[in-house]
PDB file of N, CA and C in Angstrom:
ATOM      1  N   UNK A   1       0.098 -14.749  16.918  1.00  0.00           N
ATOM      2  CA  UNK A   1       1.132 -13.752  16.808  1.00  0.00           C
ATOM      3  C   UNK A   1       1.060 -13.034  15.457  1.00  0.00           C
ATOM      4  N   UNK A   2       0.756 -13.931  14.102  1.00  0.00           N
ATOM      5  CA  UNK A   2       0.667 -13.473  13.344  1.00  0.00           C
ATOM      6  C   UNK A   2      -0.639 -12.104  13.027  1.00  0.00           C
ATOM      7  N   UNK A   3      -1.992 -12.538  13.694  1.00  0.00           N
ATOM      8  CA  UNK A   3      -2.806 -11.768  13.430  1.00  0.00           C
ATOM      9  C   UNK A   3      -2.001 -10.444  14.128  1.00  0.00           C
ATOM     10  N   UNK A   4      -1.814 -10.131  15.335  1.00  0.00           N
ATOM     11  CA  UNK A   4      -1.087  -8.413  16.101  1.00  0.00           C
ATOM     12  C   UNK A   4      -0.234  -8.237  15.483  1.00  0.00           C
ATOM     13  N   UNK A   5       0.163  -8.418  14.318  1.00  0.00           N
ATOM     14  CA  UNK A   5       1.928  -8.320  13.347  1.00  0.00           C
ATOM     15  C   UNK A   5       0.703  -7.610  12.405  1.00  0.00           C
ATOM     16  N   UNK A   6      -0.462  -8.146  12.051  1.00  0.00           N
ATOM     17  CA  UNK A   6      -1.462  -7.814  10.561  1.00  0.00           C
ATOM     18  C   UNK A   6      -2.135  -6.521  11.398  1.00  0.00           C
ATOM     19  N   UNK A   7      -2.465  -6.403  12.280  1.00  0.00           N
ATOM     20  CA  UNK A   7      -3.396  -5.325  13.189  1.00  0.00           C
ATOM     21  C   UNK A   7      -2.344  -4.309  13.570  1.00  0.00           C
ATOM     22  N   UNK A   8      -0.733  -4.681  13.809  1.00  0.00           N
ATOM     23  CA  UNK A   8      -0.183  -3.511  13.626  1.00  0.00           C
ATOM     24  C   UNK A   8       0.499  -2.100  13.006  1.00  0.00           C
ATOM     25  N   UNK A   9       0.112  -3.102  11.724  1.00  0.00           N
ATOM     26  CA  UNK A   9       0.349  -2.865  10.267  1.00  0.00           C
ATOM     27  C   UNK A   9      -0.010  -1.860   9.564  1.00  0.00           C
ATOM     28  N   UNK A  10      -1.864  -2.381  10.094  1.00  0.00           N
ATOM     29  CA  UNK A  10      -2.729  -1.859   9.521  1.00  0.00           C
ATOM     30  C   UNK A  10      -3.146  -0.320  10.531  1.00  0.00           C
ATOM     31  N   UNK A  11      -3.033  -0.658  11.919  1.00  0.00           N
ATOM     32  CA  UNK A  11      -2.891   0.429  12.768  1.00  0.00           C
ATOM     33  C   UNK A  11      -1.879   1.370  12.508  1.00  0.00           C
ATOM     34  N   UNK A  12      -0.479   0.978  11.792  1.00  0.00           N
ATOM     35  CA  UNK A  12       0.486   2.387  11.524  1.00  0.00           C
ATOM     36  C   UNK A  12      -0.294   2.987  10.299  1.00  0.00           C
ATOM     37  N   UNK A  13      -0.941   2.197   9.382  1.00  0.00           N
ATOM     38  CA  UNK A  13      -0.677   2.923   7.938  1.00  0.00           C
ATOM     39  C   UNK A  13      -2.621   4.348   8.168  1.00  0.00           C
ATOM     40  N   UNK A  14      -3.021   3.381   9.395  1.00  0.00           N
ATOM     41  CA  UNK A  14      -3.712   4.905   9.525  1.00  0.00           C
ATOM     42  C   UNK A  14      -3.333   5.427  10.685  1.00  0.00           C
ATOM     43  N   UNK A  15      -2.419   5.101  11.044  1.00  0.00           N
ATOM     44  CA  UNK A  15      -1.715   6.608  12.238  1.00  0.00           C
ATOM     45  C   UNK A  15      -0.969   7.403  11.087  1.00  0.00           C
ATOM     46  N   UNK A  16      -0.374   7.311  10.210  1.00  0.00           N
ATOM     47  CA  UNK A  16       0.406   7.381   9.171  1.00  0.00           C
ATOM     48  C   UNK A  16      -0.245   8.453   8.218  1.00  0.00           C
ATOM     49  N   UNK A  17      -1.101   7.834   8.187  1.00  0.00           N
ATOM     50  CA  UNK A  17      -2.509   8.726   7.189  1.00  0.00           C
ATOM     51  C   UNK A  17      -3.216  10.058   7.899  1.00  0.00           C
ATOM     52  N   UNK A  18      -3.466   9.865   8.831  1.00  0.00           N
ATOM     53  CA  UNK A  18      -3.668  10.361   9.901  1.00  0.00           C
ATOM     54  C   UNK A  18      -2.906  11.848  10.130  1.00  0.00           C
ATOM     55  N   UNK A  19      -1.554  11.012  10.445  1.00  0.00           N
ATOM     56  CA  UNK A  19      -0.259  11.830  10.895  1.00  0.00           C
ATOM     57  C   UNK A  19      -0.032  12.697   9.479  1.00  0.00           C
ATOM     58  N   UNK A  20       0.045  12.263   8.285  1.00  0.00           N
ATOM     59  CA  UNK A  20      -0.332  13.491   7.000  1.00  0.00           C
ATOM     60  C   UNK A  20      -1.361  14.151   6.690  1.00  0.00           C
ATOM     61  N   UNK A  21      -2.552  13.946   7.195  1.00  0.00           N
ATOM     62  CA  UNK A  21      -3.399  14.743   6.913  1.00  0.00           C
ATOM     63  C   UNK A  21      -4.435  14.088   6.073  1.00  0.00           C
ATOM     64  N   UNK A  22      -4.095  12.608   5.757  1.00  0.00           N
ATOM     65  CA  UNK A  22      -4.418  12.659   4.204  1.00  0.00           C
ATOM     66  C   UNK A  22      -6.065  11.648   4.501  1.00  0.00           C
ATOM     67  N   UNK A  23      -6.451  11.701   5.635  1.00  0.00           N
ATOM     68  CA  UNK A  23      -7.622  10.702   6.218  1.00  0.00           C
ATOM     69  C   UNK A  23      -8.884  11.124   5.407  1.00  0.00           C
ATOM     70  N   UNK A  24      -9.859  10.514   5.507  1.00  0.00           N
ATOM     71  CA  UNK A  24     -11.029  10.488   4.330  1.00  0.00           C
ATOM     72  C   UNK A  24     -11.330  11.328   2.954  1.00  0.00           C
ATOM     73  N   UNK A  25     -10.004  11.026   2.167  1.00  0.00           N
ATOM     74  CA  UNK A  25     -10.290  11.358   0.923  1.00  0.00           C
ATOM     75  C   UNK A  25     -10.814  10.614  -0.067  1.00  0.00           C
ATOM     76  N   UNK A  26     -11.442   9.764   0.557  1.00  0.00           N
ATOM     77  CA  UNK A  26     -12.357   8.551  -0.203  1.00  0.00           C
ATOM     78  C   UNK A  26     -11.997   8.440  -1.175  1.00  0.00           C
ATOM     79  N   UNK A  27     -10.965   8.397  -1.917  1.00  0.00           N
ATOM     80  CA  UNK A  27     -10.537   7.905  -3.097  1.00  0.00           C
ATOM     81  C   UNK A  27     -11.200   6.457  -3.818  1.00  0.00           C
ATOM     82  N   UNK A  28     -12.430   6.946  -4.899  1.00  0.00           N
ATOM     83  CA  UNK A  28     -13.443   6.093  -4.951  1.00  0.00           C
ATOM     84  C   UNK A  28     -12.881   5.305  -6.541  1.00  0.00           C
ATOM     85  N   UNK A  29     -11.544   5.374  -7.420  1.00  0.00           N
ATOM     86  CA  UNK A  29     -10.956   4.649  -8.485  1.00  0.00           C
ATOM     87  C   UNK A  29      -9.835   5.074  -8.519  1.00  0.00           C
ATOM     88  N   UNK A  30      -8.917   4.314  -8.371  1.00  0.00           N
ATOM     89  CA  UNK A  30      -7.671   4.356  -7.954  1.00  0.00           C
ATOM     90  C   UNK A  30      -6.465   3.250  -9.135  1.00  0.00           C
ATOM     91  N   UNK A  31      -5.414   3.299  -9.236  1.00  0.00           N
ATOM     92  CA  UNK A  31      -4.399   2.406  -9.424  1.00  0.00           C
ATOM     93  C   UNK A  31      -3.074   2.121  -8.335  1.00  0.00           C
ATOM     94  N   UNK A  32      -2.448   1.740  -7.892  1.00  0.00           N
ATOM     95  CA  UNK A  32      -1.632   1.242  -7.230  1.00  0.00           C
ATOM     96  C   UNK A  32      -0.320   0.363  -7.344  1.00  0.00           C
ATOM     97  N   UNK A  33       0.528   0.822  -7.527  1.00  0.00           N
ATOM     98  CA  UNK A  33       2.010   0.713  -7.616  1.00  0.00           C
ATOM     99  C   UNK A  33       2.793   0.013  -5.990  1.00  0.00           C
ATOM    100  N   UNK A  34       3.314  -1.116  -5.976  1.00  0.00           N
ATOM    101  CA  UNK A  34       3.398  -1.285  -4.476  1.00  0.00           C
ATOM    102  C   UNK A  34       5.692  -1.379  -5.160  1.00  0.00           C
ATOM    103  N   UNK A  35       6.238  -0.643  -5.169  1.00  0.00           N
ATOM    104  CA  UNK A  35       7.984  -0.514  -5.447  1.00  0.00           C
ATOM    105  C   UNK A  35       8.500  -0.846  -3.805  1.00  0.00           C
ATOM    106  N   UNK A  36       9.001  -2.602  -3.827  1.00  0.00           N
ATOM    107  CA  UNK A  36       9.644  -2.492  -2.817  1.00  0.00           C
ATOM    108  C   UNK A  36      11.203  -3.269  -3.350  1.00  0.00           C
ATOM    109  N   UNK A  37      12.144  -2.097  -2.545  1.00  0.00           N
ATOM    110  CA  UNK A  37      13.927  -2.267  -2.793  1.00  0.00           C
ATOM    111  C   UNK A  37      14.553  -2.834  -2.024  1.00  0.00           C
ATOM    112  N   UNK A  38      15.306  -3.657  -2.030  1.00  0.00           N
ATOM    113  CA  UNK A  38      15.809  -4.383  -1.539  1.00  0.00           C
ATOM    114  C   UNK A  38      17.109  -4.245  -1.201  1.00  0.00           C
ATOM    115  N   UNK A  39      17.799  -4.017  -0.082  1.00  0.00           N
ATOM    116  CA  UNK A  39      19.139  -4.132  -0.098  1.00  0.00           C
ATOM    117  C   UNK A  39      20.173  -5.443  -0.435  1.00  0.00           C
ATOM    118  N   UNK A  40      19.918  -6.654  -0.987  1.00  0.00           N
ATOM    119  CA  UNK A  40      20.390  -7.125  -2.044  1.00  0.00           C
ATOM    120  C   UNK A  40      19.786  -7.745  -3.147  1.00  0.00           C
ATOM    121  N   UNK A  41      20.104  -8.334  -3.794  1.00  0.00           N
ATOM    122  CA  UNK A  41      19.710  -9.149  -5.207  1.00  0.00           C
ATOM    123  C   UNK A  41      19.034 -10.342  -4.843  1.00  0.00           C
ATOM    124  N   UNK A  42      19.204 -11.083  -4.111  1.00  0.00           N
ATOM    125  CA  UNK A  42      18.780 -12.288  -3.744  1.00  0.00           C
ATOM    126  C   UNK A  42      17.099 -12.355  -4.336  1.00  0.00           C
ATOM    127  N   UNK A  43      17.085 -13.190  -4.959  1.00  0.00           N
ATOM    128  CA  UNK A  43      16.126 -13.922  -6.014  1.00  0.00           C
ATOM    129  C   UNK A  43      14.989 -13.435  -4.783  1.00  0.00           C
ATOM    130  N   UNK A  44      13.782 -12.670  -4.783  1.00  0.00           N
ATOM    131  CA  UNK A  44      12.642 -12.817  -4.380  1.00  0.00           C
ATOM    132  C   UNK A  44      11.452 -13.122  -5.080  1.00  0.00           C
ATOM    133  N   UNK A  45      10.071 -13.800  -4.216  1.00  0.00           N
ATOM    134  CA  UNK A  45       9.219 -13.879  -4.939  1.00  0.00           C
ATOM    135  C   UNK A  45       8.204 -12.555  -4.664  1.00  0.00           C
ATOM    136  N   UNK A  46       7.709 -12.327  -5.572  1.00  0.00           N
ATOM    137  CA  UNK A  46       6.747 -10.643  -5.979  1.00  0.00           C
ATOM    138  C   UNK A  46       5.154 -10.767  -4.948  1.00  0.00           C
ATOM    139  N   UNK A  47       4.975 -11.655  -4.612  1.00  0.00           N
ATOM    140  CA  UNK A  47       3.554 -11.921  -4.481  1.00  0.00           C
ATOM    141  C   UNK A  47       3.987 -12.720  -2.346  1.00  0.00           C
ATOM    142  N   UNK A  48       5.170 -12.622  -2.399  1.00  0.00           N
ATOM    143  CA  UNK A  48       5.546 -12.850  -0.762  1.00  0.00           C
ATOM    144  C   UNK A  48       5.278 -11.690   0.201  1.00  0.00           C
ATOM    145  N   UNK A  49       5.240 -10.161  -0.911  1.00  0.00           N
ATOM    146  CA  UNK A  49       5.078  -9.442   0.079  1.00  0.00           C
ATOM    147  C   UNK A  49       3.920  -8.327  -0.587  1.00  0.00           C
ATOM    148  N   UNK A  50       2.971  -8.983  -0.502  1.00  0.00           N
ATOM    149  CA  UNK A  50       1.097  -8.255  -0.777  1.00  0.00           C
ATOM    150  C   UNK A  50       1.320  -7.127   0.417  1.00  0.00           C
ATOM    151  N   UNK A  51       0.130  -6.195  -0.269  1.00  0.00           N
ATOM    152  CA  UNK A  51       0.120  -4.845   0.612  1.00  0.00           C
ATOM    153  C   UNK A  51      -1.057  -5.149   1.236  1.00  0.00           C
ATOM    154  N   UNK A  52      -1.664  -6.540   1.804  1.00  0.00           N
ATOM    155  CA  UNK A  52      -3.015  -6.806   2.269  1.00  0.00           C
ATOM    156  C   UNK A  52      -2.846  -5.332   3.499  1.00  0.00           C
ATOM    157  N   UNK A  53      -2.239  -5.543   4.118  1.00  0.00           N
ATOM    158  CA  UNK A  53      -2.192  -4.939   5.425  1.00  0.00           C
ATOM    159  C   UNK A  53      -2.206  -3.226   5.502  1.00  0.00           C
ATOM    160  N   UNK A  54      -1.467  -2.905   3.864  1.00  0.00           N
ATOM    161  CA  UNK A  54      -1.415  -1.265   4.265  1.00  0.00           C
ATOM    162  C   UNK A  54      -2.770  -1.213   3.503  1.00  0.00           C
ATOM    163  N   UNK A  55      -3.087  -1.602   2.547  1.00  0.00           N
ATOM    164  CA  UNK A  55      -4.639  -1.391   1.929  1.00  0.00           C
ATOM    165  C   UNK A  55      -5.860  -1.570   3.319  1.00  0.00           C
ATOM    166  N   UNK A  56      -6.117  -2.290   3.735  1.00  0.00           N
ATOM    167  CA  UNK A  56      -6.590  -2.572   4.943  1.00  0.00           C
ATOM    168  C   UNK A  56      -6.799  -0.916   5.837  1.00  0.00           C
ATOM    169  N   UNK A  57      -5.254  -0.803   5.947  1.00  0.00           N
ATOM    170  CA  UNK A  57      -5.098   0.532   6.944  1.00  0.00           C
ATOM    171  C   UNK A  57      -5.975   1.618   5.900  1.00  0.00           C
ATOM    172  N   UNK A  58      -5.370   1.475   4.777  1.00  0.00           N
ATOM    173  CA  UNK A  58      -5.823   2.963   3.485  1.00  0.00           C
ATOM    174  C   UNK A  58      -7.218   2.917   3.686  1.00  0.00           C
ATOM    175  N   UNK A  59      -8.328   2.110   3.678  1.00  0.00           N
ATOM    176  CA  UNK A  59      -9.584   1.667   3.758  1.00  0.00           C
ATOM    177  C   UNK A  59     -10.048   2.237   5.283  1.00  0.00           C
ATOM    178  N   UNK A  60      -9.288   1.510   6.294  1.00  0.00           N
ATOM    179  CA  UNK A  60      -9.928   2.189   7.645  1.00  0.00           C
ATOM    180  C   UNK A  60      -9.828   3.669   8.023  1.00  0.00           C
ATOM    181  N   UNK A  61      -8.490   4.190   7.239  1.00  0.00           N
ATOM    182  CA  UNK A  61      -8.239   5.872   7.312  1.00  0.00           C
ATOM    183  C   UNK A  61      -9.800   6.419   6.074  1.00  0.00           C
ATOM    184  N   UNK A  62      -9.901   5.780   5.741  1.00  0.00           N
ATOM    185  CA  UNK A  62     -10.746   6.492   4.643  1.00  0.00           C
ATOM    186  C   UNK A  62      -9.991   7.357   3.101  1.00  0.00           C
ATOM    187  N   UNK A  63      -8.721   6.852   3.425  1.00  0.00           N
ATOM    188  CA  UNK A  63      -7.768   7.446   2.234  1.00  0.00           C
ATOM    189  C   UNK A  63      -8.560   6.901   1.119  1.00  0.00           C
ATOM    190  N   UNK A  64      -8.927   5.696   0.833  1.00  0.00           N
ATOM    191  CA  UNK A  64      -9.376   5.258  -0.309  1.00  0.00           C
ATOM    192  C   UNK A  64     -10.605   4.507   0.226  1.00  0.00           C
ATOM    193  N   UNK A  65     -11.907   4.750  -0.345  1.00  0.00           N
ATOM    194  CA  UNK A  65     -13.372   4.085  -0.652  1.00  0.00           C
ATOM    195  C   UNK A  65     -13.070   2.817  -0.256  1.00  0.00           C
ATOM    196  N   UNK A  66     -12.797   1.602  -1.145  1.00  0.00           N
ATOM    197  CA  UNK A  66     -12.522   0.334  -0.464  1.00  0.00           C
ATOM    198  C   UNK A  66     -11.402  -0.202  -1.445  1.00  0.00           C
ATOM    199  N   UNK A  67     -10.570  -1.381  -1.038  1.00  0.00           N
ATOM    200  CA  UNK A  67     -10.115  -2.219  -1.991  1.00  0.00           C
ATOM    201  C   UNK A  67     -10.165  -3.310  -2.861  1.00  0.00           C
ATOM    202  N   UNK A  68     -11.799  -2.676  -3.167  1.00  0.00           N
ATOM    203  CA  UNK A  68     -12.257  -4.255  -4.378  1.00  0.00           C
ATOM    204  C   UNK A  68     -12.151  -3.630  -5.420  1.00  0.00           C
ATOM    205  N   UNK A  69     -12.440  -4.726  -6.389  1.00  0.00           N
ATOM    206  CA  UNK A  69     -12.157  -4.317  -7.745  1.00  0.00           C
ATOM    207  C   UNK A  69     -12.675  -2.877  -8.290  1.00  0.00           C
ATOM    208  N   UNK A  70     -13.859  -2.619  -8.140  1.00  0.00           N
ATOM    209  CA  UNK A  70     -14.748  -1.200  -8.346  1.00  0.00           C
ATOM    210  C   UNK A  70     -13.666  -0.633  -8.246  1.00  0.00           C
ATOM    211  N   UNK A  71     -13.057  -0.050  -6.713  1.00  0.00           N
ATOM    212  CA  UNK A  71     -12.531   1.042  -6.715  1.00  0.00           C
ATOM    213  C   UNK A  71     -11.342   0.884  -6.650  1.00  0.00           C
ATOM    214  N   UNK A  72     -10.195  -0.239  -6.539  1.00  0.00           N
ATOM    215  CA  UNK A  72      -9.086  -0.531  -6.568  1.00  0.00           C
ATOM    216  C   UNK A  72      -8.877  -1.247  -8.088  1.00  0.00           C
ATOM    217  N   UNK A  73      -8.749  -0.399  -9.211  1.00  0.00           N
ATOM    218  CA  UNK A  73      -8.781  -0.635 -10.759  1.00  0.00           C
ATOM    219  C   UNK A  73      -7.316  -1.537 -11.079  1.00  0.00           C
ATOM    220  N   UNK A  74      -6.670  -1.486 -10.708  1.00  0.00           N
ATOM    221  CA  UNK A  74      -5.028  -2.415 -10.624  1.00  0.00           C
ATOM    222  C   UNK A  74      -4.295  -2.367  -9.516  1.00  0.00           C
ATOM    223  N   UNK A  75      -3.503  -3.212  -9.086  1.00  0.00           N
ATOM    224  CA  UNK A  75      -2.698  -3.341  -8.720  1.00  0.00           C
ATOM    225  C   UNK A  75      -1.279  -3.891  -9.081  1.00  0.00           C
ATOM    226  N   UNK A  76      -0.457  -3.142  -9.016  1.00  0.00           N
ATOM    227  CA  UNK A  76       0.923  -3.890  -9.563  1.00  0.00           C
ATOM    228  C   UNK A  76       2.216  -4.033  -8.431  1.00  0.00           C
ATOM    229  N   UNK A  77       2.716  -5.040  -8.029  1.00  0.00           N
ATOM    230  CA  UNK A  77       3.596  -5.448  -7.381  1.00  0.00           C
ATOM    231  C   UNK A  77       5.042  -5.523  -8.046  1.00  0.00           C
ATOM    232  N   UNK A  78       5.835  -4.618  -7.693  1.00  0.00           N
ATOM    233  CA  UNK A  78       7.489  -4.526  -7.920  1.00  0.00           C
ATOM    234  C   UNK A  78       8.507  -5.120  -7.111  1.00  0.00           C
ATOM    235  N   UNK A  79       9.549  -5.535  -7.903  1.00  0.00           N
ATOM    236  CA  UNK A  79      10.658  -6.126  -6.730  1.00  0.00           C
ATOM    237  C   UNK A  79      12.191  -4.892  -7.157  1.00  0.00           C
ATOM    238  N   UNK A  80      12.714  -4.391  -6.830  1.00  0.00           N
ATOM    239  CA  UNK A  80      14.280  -3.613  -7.224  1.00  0.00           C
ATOM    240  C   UNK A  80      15.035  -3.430  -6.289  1.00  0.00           C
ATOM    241  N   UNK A  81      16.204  -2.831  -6.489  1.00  0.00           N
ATOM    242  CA  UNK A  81      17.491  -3.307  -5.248  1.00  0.00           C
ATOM    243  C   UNK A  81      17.516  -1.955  -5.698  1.00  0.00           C
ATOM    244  N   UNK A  82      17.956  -1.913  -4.235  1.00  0.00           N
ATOM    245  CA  UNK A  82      18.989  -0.626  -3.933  1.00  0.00           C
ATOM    246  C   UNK A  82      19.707  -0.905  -2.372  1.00  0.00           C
ATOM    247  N   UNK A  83      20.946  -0.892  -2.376  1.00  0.00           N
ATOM    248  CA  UNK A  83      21.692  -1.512  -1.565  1.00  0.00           C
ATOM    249  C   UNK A  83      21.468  -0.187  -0.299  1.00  0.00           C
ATOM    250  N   UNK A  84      21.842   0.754  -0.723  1.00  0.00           N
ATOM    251  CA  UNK A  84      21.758   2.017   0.256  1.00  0.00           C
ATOM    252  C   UNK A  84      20.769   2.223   0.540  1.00  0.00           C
ATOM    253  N   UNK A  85      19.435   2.223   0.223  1.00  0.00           N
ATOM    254  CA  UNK A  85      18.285   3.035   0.682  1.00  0.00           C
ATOM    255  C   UNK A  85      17.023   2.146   0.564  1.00  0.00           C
ATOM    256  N   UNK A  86      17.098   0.503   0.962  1.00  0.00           N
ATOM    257  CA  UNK A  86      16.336  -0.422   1.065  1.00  0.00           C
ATOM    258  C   UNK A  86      14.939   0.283   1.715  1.00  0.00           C
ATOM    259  N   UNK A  87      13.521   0.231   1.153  1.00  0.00           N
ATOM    260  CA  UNK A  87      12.549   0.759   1.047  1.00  0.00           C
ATOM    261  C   UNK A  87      11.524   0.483   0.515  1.00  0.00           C
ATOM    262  N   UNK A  88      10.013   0.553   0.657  1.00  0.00           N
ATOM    263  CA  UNK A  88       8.969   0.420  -0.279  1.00  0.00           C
ATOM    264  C   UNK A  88       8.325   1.723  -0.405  1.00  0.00           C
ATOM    265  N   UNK A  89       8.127   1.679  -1.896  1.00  0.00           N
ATOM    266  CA  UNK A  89       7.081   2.850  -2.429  1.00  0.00           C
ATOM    267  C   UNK A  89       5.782   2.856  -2.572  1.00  0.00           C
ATOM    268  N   UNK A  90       4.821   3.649  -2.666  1.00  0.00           N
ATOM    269  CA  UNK A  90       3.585   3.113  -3.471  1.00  0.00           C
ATOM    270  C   UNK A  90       3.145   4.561  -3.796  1.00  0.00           C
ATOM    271  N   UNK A  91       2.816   3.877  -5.175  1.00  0.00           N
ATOM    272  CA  UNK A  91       2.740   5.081  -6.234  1.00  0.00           C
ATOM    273  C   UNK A  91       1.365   5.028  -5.922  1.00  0.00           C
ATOM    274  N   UNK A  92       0.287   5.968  -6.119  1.00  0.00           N
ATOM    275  CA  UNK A  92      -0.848   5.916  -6.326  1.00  0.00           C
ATOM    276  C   UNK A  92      -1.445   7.099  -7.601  1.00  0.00           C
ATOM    277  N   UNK A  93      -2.112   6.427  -8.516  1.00  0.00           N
ATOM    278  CA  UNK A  93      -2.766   7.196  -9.584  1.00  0.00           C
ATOM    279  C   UNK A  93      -4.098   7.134  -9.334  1.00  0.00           C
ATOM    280  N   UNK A  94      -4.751   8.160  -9.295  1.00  0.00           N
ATOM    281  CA  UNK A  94      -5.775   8.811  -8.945  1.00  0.00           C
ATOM    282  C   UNK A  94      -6.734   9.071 -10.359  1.00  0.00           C
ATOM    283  N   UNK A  95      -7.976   7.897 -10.382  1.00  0.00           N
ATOM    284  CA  UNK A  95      -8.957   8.372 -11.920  1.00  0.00           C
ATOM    285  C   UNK A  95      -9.645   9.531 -11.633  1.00  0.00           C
ATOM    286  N   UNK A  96      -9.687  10.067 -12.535  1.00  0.00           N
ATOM    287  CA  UNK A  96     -10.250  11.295 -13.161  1.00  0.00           C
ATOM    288  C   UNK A  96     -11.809  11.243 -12.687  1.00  0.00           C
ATOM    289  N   UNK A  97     -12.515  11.849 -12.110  1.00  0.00           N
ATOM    290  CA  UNK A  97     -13.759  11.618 -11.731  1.00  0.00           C
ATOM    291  C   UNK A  97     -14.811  12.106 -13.213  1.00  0.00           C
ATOM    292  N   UNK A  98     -15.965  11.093 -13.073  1.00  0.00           N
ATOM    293  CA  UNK A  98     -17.062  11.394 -14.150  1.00  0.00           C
ATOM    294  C   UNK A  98     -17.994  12.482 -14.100  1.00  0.00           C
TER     295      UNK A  98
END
Protein backbone atom coordinates (compact mmCIF):
# COMPACT_ATOMS: atom_id res chain seq x y z
CA UNK A 1 0.00 0.00 0.00
CA UNK A 2 2.72 2.02 0.89
CA UNK A 3 4.67 1.76 -2.44
CA UNK A 4 0.95 3.27 -4.73
CA UNK A 5 0.85 6.16 -1.85
CA UNK A 6 5.02 6.76 -3.18
CA UNK A 7 3.97 6.20 -7.10
CA UNK A 8 1.13 8.53 -6.53
CA UNK A 9 3.04 11.15 -5.32
CA UNK A 10 5.45 11.04 -7.60
CA UNK A 11 2.80 10.70 -10.55
CA UNK A 12 1.02 14.18 -9.31
CA UNK A 13 4.25 16.17 -8.98
CA UNK A 14 4.78 15.41 -12.82
CA UNK A 15 1.16 15.84 -13.83
CA UNK A 16 1.76 19.03 -11.84
CA UNK A 17 4.87 19.95 -13.76
CA UNK A 18 3.40 19.05 -16.67
CA UNK A 19 0.11 20.89 -15.96
CA UNK A 20 2.60 24.30 -15.60
CA UNK A 21 4.49 23.98 -18.31
CA UNK A 22 7.51 23.67 -16.44
CA UNK A 23 8.63 19.82 -17.87
CA UNK A 24 12.31 19.38 -19.08
CA UNK A 25 14.06 22.28 -17.87
CA UNK A 26 16.81 20.11 -16.78
CA UNK A 27 17.77 22.08 -14.08
CA UNK A 28 21.40 20.70 -13.90
CA UNK A 29 22.52 22.75 -9.98
CA UNK A 30 19.99 23.57 -7.97
CA UNK A 31 19.21 24.38 -4.05
CA UNK A 32 16.01 23.41 -2.42
CA UNK A 33 13.93 24.75 0.33
CA UNK A 34 11.15 22.08 1.31
CA UNK A 35 8.59 25.05 3.99
CA UNK A 36 5.99 22.81 5.32
CA UNK A 37 3.04 24.70 7.79
CA UNK A 38 1.29 23.24 9.90
CA UNK A 39 -2.03 23.94 11.21
CA UNK A 40 -0.90 23.47 14.79
CA UNK A 41 2.21 23.60 17.00
CA UNK A 42 2.41 20.16 17.99
CA UNK A 43 6.14 19.25 18.37
CA UNK A 44 7.11 17.66 14.82
CA UNK A 45 10.03 15.85 13.66
CA UNK A 46 11.80 17.73 10.35
CA UNK A 47 13.14 14.65 8.66
CA UNK A 48 9.34 12.65 9.05
CA UNK A 49 8.38 14.37 6.10
CA UNK A 50 11.45 14.08 3.18
CA UNK A 51 10.45 15.28 -0.29
CA UNK A 52 11.77 11.66 -1.54
CA UNK A 53 8.60 11.47 -3.55
CA UNK A 54 8.18 15.05 -5.12
CA UNK A 55 12.04 15.01 -6.10
CA UNK A 56 11.45 11.63 -7.68
CA UNK A 57 8.41 13.26 -9.67
CA UNK A 58 10.88 16.69 -10.41
CA UNK A 59 13.48 14.09 -11.95
CA UNK A 60 10.84 12.06 -14.05
CA UNK A 61 9.22 15.53 -15.39
CA UNK A 62 12.68 16.50 -16.30
CA UNK A 63 12.20 19.78 -14.17
CA UNK A 64 15.52 19.07 -12.66
CA UNK A 65 18.69 16.81 -14.18
CA UNK A 66 18.73 14.41 -11.18
CA UNK A 67 18.69 14.48 -7.35
CA UNK A 68 22.23 13.56 -6.34
CA UNK A 69 24.57 15.51 -4.90
CA UNK A 70 26.13 17.00 -8.38
CA UNK A 71 23.04 18.54 -9.19
CA UNK A 72 20.92 18.75 -6.06
CA UNK A 73 23.71 21.23 -4.14
CA UNK A 74 21.43 21.43 -0.67
CA UNK A 75 18.69 20.62 0.64
CA UNK A 76 16.95 22.19 3.57
CA UNK A 77 13.90 20.92 5.42
CA UNK A 78 11.48 23.46 7.40
CA UNK A 79 8.81 22.93 9.97
CA UNK A 80 6.22 26.47 10.68
CA UNK A 81 2.58 26.84 11.67
CA UNK A 82 0.11 28.57 10.24
CA UNK A 83 -3.22 27.67 11.57
CA UNK A 84 -5.26 29.13 8.48
CA UNK A 85 -3.42 28.18 5.48
CA UNK A 86 -1.69 24.73 6.49
CA UNK A 87 0.64 24.03 3.36
CA UNK A 88 4.07 23.11 1.92
CA UNK A 89 6.39 25.30 -0.05
CA UNK A 90 9.44 24.67 -1.97
CA UNK A 91 11.59 27.32 -2.74
CA UNK A 92 13.91 26.50 -5.48
CA UNK A 93 17.27 28.51 -6.25
CA UNK A 94 18.53 28.06 -9.45
CA UNK A 95 22.88 28.18 -9.94
CA UNK A 96 24.06 30.44 -12.23
CA UNK A 97 25.35 28.40 -15.18
CA UNK A 98 29.34 28.31 -16.10
Amino acid sequence: MMNALKQRWKDFVVWFIKYKGYENRNISECHMTFVSYFKTRIRKDVDNFSPKFILDGLVESGFIVDDDSQHLKSLTLMCEYDKQHPRTEIIISVSRER
